[in-house]
PDB file of N, CA and C in Angstrom:
ATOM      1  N   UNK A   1     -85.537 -81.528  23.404  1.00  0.00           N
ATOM      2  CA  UNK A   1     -85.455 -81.934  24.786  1.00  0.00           C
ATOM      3  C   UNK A   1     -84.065 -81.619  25.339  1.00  0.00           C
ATOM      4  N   UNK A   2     -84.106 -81.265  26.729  1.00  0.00           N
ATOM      5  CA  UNK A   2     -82.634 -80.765  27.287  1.00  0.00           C
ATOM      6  C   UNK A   2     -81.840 -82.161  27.550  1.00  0.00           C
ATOM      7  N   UNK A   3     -80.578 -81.581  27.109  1.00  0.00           N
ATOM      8  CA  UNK A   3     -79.488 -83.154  27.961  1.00  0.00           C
ATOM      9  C   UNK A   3     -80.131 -82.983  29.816  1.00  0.00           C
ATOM     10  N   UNK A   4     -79.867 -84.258  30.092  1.00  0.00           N
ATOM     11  CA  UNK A   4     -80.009 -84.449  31.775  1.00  0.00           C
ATOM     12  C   UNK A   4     -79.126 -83.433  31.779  1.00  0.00           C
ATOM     13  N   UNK A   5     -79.354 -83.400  33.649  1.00  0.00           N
ATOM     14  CA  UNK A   5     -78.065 -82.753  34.364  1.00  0.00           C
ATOM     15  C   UNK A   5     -77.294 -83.776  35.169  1.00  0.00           C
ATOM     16  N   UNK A   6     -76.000 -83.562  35.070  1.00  0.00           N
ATOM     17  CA  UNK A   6     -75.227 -84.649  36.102  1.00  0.00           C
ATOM     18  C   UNK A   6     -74.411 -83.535  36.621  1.00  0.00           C
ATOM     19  N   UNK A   7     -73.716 -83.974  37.534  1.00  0.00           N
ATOM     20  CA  UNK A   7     -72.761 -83.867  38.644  1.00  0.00           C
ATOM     21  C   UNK A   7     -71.157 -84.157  37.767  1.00  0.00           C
ATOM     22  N   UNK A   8     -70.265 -83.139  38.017  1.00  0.00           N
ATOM     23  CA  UNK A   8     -68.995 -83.655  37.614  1.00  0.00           C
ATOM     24  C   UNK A   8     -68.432 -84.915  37.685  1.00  0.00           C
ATOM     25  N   UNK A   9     -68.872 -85.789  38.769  1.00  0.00           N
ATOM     26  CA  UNK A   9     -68.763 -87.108  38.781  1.00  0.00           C
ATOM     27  C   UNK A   9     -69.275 -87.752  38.474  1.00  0.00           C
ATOM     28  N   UNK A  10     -70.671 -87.347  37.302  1.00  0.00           N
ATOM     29  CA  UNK A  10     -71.453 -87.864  36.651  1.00  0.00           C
ATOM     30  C   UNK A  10     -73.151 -88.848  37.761  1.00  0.00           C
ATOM     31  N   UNK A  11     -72.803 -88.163  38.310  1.00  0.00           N
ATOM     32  CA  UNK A  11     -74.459 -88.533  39.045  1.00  0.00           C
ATOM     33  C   UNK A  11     -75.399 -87.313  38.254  1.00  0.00           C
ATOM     34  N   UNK A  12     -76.736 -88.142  38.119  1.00  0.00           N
ATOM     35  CA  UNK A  12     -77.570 -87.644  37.617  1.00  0.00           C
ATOM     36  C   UNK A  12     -78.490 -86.852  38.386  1.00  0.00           C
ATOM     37  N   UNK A  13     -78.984 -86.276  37.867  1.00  0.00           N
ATOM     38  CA  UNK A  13     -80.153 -84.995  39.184  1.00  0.00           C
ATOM     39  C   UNK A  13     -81.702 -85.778  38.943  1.00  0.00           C
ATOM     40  N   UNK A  14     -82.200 -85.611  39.851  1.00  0.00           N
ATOM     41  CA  UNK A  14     -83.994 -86.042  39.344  1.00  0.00           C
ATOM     42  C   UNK A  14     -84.223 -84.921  39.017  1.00  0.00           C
ATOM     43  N   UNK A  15     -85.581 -85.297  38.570  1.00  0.00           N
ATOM     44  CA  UNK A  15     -86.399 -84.277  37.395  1.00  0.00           C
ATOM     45  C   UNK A  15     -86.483 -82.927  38.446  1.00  0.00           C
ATOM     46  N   UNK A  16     -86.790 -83.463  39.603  1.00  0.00           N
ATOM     47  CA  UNK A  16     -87.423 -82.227  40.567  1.00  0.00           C
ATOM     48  C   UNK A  16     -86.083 -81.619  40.906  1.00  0.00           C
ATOM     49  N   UNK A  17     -84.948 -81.896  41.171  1.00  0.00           N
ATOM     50  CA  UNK A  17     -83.631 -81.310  41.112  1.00  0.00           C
ATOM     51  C   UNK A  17     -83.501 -80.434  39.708  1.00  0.00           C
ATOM     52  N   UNK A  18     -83.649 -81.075  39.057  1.00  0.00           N
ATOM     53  CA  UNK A  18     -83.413 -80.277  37.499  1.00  0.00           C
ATOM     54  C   UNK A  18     -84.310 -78.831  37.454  1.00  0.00           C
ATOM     55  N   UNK A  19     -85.359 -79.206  37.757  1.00  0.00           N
ATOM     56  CA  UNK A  19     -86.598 -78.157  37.655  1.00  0.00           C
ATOM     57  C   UNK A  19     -85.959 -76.963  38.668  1.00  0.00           C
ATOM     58  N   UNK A  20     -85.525 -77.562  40.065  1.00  0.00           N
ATOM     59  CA  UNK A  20     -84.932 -76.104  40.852  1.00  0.00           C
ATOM     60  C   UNK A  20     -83.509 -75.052  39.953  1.00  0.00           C
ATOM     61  N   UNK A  21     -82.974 -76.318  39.427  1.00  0.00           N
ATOM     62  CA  UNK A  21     -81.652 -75.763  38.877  1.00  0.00           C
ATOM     63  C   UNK A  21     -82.041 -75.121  37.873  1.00  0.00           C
ATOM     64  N   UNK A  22     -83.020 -75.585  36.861  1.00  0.00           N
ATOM     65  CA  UNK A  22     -83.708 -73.986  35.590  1.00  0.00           C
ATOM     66  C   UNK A  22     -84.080 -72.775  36.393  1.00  0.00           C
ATOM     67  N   UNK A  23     -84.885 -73.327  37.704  1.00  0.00           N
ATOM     68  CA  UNK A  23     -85.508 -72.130  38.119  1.00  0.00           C
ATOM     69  C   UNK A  23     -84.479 -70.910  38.607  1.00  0.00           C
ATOM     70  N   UNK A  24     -83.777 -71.427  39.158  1.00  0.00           N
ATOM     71  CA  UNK A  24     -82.297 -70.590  39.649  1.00  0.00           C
ATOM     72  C   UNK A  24     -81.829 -69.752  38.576  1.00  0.00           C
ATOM     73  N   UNK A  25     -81.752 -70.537  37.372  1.00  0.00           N
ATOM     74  CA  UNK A  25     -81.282 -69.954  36.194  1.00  0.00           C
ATOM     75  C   UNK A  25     -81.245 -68.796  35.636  1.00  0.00           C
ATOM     76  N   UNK A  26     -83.017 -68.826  35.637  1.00  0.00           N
ATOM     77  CA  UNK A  26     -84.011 -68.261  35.042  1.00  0.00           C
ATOM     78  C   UNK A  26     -83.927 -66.824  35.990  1.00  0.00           C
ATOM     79  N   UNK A  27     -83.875 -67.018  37.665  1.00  0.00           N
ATOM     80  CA  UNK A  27     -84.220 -66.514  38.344  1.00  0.00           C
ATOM     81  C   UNK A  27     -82.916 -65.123  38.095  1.00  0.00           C
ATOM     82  N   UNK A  28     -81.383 -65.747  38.049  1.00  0.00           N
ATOM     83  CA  UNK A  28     -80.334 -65.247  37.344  1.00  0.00           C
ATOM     84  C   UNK A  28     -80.533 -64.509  36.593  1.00  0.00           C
ATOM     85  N   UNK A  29     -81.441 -64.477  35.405  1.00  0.00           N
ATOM     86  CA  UNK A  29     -81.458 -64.160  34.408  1.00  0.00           C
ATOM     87  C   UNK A  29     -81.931 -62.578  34.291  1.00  0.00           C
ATOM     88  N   UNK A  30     -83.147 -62.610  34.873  1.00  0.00           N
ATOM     89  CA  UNK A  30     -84.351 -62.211  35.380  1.00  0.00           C
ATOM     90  C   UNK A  30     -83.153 -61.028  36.111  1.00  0.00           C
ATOM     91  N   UNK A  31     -82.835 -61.310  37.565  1.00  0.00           N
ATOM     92  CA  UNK A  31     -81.916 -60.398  38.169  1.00  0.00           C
ATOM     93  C   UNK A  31     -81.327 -59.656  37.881  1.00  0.00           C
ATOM     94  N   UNK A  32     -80.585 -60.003  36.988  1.00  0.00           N
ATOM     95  CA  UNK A  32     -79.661 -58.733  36.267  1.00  0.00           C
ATOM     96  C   UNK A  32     -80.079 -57.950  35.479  1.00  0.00           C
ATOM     97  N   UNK A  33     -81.200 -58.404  34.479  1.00  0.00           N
ATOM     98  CA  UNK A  33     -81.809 -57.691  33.802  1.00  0.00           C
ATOM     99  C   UNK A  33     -82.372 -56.303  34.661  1.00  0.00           C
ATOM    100  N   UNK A  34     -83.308 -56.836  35.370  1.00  0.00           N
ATOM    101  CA  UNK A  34     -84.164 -55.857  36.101  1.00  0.00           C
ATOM    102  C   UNK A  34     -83.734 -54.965  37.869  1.00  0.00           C
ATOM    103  N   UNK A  35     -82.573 -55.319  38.080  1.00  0.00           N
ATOM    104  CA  UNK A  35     -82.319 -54.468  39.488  1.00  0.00           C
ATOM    105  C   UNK A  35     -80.234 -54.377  39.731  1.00  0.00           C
ATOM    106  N   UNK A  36     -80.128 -53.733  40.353  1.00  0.00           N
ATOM    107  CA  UNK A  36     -78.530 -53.837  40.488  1.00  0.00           C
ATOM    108  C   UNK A  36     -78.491 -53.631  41.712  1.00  0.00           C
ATOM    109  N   UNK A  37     -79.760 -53.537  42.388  1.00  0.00           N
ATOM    110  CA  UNK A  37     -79.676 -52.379  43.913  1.00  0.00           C
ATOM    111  C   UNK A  37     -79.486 -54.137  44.950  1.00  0.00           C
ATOM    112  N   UNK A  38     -79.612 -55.187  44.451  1.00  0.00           N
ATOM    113  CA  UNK A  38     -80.031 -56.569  45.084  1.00  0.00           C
ATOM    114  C   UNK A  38     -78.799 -57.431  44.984  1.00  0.00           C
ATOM    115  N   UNK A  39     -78.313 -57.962  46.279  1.00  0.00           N
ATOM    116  CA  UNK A  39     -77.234 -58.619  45.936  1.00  0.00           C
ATOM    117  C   UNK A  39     -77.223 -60.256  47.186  1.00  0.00           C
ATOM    118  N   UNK A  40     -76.447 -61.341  46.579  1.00  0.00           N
ATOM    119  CA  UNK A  40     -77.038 -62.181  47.927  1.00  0.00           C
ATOM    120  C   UNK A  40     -75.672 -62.280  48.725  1.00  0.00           C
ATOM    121  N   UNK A  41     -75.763 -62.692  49.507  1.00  0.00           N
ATOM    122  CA  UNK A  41     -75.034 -62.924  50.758  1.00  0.00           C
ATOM    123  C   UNK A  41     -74.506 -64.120  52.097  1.00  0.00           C
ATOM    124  N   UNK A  42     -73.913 -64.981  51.477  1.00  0.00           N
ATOM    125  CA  UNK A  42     -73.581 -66.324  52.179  1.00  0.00           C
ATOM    126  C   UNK A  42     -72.712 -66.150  53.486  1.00  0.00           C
ATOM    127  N   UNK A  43     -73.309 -66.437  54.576  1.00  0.00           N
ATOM    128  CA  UNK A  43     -72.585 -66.533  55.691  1.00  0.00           C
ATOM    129  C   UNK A  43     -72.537 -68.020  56.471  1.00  0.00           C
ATOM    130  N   UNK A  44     -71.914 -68.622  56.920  1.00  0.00           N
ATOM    131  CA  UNK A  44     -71.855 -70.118  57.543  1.00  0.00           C
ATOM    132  C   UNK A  44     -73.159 -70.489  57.016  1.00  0.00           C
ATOM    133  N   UNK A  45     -73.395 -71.042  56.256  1.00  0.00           N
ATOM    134  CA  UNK A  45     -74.497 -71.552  55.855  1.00  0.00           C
ATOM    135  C   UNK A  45     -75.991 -70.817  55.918  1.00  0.00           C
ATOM    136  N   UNK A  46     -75.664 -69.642  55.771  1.00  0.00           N
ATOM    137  CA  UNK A  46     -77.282 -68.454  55.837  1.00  0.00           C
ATOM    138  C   UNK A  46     -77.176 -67.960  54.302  1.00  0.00           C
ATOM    139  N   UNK A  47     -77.972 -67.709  54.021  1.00  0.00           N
ATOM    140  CA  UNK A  47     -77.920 -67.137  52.486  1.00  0.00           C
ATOM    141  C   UNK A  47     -78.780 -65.815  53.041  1.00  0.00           C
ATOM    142  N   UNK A  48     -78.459 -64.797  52.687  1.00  0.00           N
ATOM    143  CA  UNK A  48     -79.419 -63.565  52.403  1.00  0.00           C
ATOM    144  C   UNK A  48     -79.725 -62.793  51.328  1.00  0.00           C
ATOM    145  N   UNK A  49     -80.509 -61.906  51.350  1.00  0.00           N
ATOM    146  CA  UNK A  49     -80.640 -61.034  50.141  1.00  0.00           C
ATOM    147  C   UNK A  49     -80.053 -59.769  50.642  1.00  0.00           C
ATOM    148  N   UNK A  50     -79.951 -59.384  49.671  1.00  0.00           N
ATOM    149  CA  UNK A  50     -78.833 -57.681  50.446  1.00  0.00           C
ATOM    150  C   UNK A  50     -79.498 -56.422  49.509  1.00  0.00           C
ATOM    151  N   UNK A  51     -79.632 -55.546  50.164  1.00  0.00           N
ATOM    152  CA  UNK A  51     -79.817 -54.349  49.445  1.00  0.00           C
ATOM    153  C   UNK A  51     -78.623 -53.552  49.055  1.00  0.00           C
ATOM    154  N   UNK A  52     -78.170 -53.073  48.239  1.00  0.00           N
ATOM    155  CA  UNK A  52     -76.481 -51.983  47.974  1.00  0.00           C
ATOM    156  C   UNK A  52     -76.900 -50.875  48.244  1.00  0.00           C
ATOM    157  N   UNK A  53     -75.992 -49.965  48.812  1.00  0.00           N
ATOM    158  CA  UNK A  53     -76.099 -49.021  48.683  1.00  0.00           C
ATOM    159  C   UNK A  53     -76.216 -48.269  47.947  1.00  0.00           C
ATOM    160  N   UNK A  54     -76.628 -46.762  48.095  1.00  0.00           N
ATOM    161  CA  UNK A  54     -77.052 -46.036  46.982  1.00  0.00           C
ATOM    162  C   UNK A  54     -78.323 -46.033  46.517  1.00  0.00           C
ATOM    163  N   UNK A  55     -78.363 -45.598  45.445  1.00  0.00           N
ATOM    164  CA  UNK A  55     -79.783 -45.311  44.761  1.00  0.00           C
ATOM    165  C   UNK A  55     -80.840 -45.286  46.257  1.00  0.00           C
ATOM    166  N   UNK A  56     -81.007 -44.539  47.017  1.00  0.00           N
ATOM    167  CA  UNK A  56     -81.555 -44.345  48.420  1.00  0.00           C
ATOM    168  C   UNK A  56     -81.238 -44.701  49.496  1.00  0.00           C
ATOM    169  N   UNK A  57     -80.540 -45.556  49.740  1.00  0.00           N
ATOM    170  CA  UNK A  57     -79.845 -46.369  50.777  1.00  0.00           C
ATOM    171  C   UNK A  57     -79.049 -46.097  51.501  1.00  0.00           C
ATOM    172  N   UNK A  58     -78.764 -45.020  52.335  1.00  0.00           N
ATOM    173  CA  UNK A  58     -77.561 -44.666  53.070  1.00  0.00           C
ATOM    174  C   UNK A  58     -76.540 -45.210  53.548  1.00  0.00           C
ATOM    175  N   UNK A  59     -76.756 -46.551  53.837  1.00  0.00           N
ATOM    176  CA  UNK A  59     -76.296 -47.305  54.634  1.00  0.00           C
ATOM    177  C   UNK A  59     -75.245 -48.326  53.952  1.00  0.00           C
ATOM    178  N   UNK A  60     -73.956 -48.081  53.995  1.00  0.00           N
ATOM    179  CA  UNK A  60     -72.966 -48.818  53.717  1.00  0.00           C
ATOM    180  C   UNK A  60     -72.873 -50.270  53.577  1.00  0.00           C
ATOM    181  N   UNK A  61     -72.637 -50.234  52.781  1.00  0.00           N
ATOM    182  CA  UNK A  61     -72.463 -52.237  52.502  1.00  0.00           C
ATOM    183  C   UNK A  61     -71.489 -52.540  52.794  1.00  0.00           C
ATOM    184  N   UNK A  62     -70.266 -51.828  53.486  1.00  0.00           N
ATOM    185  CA  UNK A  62     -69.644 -52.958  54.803  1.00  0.00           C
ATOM    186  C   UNK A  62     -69.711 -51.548  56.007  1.00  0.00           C
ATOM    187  N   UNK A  63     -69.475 -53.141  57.200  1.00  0.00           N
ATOM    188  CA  UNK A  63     -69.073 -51.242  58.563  1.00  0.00           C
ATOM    189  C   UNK A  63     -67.320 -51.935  58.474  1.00  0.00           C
ATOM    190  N   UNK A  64     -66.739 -51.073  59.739  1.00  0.00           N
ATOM    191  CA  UNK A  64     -65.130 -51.562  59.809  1.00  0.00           C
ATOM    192  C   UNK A  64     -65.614 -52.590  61.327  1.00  0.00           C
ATOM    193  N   UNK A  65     -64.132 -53.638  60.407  1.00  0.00           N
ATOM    194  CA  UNK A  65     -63.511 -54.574  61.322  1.00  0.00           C
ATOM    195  C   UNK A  65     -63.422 -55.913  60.736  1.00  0.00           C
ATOM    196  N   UNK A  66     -62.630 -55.515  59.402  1.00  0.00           N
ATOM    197  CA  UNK A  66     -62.164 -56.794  58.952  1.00  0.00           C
ATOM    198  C   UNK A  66     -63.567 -57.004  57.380  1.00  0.00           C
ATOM    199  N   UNK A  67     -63.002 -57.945  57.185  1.00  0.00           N
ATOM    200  CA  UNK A  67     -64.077 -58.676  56.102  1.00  0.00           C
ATOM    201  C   UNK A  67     -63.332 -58.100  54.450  1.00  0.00           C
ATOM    202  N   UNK A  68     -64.472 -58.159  53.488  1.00  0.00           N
ATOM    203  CA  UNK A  68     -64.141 -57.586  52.577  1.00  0.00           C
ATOM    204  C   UNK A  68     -63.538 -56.016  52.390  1.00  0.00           C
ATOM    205  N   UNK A  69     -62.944 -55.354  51.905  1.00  0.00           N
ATOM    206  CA  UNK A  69     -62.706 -54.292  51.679  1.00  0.00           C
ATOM    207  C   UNK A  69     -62.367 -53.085  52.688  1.00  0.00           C
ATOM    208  N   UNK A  70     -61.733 -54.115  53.990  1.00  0.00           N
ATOM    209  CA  UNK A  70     -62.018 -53.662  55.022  1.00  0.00           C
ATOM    210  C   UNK A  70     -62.828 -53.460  56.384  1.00  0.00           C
ATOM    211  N   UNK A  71     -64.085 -54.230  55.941  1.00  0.00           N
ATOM    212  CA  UNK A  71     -65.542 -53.704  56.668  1.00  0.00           C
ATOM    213  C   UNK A  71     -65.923 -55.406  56.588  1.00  0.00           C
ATOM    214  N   UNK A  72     -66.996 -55.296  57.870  1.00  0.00           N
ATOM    215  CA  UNK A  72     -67.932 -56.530  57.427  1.00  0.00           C
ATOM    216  C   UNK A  72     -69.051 -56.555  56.820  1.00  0.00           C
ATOM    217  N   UNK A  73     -70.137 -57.055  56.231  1.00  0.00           N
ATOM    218  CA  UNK A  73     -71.384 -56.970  55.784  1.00  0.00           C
ATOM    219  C   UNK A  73     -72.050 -56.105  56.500  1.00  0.00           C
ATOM    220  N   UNK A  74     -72.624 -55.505  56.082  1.00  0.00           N
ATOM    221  CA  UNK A  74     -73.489 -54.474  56.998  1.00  0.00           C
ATOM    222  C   UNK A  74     -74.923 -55.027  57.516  1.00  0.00           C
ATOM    223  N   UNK A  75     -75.215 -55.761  58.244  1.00  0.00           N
ATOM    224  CA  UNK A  75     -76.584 -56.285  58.490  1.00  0.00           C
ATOM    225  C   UNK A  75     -77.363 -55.334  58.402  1.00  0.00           C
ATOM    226  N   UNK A  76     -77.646 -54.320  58.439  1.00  0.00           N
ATOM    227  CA  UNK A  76     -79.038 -53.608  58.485  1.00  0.00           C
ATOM    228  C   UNK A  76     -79.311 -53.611  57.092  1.00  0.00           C
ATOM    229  N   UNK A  77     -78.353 -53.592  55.891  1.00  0.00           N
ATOM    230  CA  UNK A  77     -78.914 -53.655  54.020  1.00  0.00           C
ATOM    231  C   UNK A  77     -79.463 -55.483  54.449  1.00  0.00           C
ATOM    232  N   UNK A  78     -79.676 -56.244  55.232  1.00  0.00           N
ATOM    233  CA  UNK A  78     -80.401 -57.691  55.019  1.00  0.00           C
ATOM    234  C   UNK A  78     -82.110 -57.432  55.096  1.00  0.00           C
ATOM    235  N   UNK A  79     -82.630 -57.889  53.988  1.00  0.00           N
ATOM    236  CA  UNK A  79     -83.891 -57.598  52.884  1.00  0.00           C
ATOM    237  C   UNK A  79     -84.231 -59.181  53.971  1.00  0.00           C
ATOM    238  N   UNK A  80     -83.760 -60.548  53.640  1.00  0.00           N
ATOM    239  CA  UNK A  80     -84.437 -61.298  54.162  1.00  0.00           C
ATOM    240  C   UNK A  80     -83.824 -62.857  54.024  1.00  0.00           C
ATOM    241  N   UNK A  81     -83.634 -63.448  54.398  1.00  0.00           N
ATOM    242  CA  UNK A  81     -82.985 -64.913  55.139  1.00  0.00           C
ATOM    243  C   UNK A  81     -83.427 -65.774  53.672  1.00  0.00           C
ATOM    244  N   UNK A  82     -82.910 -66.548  52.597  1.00  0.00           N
ATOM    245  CA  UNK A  82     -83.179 -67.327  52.097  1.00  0.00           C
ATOM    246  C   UNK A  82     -82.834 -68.845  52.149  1.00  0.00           C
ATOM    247  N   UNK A  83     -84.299 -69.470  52.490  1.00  0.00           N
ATOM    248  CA  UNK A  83     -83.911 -70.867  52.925  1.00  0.00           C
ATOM    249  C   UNK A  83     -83.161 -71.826  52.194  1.00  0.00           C
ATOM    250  N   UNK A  84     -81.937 -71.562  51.501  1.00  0.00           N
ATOM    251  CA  UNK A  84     -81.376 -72.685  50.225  1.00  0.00           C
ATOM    252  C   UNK A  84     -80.226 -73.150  51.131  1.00  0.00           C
ATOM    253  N   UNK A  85     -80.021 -74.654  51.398  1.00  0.00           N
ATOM    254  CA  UNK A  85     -78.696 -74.683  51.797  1.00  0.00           C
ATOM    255  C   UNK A  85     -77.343 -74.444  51.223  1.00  0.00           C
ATOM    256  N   UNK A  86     -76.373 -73.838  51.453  1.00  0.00           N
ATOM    257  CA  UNK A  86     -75.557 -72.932  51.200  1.00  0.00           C
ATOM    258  C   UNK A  86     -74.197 -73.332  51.596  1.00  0.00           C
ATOM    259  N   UNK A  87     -72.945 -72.829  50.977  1.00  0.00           N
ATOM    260  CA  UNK A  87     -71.848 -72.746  51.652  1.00  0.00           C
ATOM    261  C   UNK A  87     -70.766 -71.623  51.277  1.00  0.00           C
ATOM    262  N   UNK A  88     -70.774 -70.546  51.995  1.00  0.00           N
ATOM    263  CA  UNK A  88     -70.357 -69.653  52.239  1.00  0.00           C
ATOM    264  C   UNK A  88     -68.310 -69.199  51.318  1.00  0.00           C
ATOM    265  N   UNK A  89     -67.899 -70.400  51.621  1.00  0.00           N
ATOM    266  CA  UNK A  89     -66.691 -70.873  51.555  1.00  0.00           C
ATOM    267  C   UNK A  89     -66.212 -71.294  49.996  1.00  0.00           C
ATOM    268  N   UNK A  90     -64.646 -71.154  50.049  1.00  0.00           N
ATOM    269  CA  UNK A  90     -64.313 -71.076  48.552  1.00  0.00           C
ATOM    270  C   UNK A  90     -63.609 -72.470  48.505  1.00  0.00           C
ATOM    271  N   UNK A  91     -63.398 -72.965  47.166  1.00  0.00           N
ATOM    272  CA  UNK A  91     -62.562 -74.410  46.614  1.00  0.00           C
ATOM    273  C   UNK A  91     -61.937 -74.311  47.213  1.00  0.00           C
TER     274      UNK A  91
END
């Protein structure tokens, strides 16, 4: 049987919390194995899926005006909106 899951401050997850957090896992797991072309994408609280460029994709994964590497996210590689609440932002 697995240890619970808690919270660094030691709160515990319910079962149905636990069950999303394997599934994520799993889902992790799964990802890397099988695609590299798929990447996600946190903006103010939007999560997306992203396509990379290459392997057919013409279309740059940033344009210019700031952001990462120069460029911002390129919205047209957005595959599709994932409903998880999210936060974009670092420690």
């Amino acid at each position: 049987m697995m240890k619970p899951m808690k919270t660094r401050a030691g709160y515990s997850l319910t079962e149905h919390e636990e069950s999303c957090i394997r599934s994520l896992k799993r889902l992790a797991r799964k990802w890397y194995k099988n695609t590299n072309r798929l990447w996600l994408f946190s903006a103010s609280g939007h999560l997306f899926a992203m396509l990379s460029e290459g392997n057919g994709n013409r279309e740059p994964d940033y344009t210019d005006g700031g952001g990462i590497g120069g460029g911002r996210v390129n919205q047209n590689n957005t595959v599709c909106e994932i409903d998880i609440p999210n936060d974009g932002g670092d420690w």
